[in-house]
Protein backbone atom coordinates (compact mmCIF):
# COMPACT_ATOMS: atom_id res chain seq x y z
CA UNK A 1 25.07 -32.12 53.86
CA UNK A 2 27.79 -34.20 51.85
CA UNK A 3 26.91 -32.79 48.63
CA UNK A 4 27.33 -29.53 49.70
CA UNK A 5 30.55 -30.45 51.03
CA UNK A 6 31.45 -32.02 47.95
CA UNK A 7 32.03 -29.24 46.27
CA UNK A 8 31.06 -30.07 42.44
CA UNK A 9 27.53 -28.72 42.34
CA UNK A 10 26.68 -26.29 40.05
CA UNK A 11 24.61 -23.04 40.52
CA UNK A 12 22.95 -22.53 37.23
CA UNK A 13 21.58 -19.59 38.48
CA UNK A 14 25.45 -17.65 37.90
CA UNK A 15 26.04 -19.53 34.80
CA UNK A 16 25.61 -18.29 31.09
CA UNK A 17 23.26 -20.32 29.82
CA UNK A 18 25.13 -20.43 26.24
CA UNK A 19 27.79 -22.17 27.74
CA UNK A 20 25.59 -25.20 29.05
CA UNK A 21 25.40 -28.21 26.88
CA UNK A 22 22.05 -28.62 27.01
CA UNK A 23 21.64 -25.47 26.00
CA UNK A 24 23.76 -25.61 22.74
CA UNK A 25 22.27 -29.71 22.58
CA UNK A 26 18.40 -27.58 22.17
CA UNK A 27 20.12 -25.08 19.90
CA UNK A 28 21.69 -27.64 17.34
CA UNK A 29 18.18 -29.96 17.58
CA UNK A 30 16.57 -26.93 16.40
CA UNK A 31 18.84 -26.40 13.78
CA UNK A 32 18.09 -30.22 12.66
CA UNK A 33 14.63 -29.94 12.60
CA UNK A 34 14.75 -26.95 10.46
CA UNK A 35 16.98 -28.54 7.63
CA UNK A 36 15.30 -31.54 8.28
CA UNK A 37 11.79 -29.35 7.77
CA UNK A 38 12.82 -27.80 4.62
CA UNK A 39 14.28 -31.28 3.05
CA UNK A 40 10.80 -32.10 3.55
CA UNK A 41 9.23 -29.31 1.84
CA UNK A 42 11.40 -29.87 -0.96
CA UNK A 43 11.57 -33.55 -1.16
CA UNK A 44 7.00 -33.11 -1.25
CA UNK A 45 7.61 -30.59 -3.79
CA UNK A 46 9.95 -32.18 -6.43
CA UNK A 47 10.11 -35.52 -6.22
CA UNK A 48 6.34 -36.43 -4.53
CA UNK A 49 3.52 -35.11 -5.49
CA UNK A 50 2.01 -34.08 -2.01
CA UNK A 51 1.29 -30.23 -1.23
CA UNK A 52 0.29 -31.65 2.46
CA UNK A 53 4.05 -32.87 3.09
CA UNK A 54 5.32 -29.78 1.89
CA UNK A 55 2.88 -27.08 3.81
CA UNK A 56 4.11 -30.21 7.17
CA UNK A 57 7.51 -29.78 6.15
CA UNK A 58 7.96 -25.49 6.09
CA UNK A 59 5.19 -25.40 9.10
CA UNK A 60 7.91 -27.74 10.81
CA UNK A 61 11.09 -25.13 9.40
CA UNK A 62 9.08 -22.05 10.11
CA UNK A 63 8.16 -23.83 14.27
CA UNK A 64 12.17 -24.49 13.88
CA UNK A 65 12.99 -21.14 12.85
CA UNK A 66 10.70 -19.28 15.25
CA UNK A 67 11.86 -21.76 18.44
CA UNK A 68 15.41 -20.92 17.61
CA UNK A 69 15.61 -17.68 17.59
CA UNK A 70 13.36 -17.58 20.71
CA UNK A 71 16.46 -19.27 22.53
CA UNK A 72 18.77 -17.18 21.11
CA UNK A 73 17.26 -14.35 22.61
CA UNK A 74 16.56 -15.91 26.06
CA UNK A 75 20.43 -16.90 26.16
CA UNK A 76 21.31 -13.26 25.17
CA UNK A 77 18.90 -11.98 27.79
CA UNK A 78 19.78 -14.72 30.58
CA UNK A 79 23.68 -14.12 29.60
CA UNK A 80 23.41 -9.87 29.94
CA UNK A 81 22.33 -10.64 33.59
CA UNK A 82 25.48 -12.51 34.43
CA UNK A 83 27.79 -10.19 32.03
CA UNK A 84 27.39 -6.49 32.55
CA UNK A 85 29.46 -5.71 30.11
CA UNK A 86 28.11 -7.41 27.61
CA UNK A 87 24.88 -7.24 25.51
């Protein structure tokens, strides 16, 4: 098998999942989508006068909010497997 030989493959399944880039990349979209969520609610609030943008806007912060922490956790939980020591 030449990529075998190669060397350079990863196995995800040793590696802390908070060190991955697409793992951080998820992270920081959610992060986005929550400021972006809120500066919706508020935008709908203050300047427009449409309750329906702002109930979109925290539904999208509070989907943000929840999805982020949700990842957090499953990094934490992933990352205790590989790390003993840690928590």
């Amino acid at each position: 098998m030449p990529l075998a030989r190669a060397g350079g493959l990863i196995d995800h399944a040793r590696m802390d999942p908070r060190r991955d880039s697409v793992y951080r990349l998820i992270r920081w979209l959610f992060l986005f989508d929550i400021v972006g969520g809120l500066l919706l609610a508020g935008l709908a609030s203050w300047v427009w006068p449409s309750p329906a943008a702002a109930l979109a806007g925290t539904g999208l912060a509070g989907i943000g909010v929840l999805l982020f922490l949700f990842f957090g956790r499953l990094g934490r939980r992933a990352a205790g497997r590989h790390t003993p020591g840690e928590r």
